[in-house]
N, C-alpha and C. Protein backbone atom coordinates (compact mmCIF):
# COMPACT_ATOMS: atom_id res chain seq x y z
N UNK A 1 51.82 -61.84 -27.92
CA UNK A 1 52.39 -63.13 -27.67
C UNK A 1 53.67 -63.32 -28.48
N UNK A 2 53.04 -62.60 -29.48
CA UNK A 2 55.06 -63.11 -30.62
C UNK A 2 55.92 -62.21 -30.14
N UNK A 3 55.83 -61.16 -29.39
CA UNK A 3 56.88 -60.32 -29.00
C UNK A 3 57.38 -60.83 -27.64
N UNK A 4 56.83 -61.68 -26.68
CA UNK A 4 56.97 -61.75 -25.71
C UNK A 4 58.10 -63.24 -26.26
N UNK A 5 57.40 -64.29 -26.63
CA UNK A 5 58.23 -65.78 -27.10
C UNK A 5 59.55 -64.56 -27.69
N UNK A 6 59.55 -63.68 -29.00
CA UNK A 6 61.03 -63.07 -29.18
C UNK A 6 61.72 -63.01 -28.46
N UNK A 7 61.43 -62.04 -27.20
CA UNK A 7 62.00 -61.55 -25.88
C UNK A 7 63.11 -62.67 -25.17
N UNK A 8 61.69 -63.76 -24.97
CA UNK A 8 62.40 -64.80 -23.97
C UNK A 8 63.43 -65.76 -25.29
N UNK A 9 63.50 -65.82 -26.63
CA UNK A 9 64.25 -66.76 -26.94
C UNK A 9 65.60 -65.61 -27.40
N UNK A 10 65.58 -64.94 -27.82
CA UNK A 10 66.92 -63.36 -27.72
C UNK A 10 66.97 -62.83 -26.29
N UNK A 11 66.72 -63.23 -25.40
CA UNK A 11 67.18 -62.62 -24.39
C UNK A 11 66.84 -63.50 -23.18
N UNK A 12 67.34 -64.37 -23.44
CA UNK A 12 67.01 -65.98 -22.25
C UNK A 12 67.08 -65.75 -20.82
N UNK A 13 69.13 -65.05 -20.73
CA UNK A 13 69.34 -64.99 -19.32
C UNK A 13 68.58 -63.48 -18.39
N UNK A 14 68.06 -62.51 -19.64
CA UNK A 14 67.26 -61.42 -18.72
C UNK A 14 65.55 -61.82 -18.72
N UNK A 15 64.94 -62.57 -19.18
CA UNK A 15 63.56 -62.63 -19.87
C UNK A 15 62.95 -63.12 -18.61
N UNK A 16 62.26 -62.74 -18.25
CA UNK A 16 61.91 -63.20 -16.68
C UNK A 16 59.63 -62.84 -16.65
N UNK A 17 59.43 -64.17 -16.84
CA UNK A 17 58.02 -64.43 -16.80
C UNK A 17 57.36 -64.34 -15.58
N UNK A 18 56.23 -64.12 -15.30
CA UNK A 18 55.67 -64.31 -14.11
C UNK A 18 53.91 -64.77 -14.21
N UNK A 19 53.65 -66.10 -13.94
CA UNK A 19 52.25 -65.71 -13.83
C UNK A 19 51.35 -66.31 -12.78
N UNK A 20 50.34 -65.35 -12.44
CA UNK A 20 49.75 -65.34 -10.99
C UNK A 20 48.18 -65.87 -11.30
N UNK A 21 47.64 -66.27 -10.45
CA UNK A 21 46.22 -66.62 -10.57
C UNK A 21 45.66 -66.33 -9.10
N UNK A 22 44.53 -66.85 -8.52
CA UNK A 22 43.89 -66.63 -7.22
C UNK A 22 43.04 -67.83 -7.48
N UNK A 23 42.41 -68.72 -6.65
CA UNK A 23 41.98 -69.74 -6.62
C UNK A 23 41.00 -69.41 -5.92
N UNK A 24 40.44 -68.46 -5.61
CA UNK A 24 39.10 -67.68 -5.75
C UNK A 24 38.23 -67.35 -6.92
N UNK A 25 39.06 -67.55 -7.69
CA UNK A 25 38.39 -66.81 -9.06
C UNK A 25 38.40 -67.54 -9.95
N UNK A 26 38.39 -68.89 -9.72
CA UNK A 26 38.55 -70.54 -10.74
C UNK A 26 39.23 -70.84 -11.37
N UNK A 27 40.11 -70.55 -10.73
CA UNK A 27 41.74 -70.67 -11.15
C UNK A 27 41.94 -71.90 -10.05
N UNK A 28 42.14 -73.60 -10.38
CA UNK A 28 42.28 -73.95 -9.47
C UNK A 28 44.24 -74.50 -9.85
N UNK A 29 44.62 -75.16 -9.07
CA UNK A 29 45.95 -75.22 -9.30
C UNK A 29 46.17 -76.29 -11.09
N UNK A 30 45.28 -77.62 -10.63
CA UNK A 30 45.22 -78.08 -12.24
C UNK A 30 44.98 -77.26 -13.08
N UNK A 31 44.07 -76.33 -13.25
CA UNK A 31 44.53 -75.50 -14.48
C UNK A 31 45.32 -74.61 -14.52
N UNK A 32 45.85 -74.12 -13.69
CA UNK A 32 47.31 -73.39 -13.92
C UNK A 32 48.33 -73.92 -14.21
N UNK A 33 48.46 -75.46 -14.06
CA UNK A 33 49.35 -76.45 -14.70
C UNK A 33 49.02 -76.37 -15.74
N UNK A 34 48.17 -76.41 -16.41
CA UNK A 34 47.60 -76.92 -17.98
C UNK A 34 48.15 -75.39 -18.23
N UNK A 35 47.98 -74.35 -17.94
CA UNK A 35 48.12 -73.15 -18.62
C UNK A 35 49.68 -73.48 -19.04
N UNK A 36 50.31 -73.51 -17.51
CA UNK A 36 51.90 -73.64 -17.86
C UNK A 36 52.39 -74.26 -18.92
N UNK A 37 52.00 -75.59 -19.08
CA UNK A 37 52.07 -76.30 -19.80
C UNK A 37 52.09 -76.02 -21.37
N UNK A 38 50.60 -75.46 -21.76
CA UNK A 38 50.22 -74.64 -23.24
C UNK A 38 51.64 -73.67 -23.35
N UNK A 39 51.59 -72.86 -22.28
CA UNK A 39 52.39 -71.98 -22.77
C UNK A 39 53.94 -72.59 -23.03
N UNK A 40 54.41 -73.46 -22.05
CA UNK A 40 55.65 -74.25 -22.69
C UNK A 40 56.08 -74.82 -23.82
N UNK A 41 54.44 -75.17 -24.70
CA UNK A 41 54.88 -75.72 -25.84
C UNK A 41 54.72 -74.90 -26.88
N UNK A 42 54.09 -73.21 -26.46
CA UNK A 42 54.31 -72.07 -27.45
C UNK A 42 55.73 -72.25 -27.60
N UNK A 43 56.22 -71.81 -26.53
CA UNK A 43 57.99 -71.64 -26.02
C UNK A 43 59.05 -72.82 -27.26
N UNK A 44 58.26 -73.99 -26.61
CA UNK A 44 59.37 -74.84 -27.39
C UNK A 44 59.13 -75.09 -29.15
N UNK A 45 57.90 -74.58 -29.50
CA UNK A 45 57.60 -74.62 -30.78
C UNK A 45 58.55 -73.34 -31.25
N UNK A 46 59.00 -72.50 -30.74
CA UNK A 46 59.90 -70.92 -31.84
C UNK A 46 60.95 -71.58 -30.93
N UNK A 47 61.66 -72.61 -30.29
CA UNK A 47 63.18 -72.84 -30.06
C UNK A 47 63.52 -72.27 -27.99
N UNK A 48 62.46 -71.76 -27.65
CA UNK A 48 62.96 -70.71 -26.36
C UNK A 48 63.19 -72.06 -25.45
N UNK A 49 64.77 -71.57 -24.97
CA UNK A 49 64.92 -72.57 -24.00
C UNK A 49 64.36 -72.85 -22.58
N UNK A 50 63.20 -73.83 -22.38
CA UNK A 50 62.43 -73.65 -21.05
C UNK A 50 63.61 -74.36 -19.78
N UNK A 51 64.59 -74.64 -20.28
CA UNK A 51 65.06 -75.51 -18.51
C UNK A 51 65.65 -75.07 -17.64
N UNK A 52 65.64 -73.43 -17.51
CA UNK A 52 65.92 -73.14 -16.50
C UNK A 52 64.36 -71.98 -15.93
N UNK A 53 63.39 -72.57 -16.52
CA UNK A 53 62.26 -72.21 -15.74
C UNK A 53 62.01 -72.84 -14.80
N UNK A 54 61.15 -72.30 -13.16
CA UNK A 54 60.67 -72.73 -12.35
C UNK A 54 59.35 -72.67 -12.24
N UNK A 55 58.78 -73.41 -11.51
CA UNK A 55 57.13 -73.12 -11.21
C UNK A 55 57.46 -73.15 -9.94
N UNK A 56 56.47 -72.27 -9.41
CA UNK A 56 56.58 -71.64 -7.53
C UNK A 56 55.06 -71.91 -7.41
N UNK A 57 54.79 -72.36 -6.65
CA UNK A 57 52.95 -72.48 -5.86
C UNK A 57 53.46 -71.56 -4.46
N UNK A 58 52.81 -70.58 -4.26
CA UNK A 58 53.24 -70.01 -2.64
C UNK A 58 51.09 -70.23 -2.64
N UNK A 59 51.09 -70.01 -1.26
CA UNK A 59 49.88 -70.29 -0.44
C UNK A 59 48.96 -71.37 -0.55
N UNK A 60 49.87 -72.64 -0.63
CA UNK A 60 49.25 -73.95 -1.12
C UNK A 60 48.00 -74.36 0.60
């Protein structure tokens, strides 16, 4: 986790996250918000700039 927050706050415009779930497997969309979320405020606690992140839902 601390190498990854490094990555994205030294290397903003290449640092490119991705994360997937299946809503088969109890992953429902509210908690993949909440995940996003946790992890945003790892991000903004070491400085990494989140505003040019997106969130994508495909197969709503």
């Amino acid at each position: 986790m601390n190498m990854m927050l490094a990555n994205a706050k030294l290397r903003p415009k290449t640092f490119k996250l991705y994360l997937a779930a299946r809503t088969g497997t109890g992953m429902d969309e509210a908690l993949f918000r909440k995940a996003v979320k946790e992890l945003n405020k790892q991000m903004n606690a070491v400085a990494v700039d989140t505003t040019t992140f997106r969130l994508k839902i495909s197969n709503k």
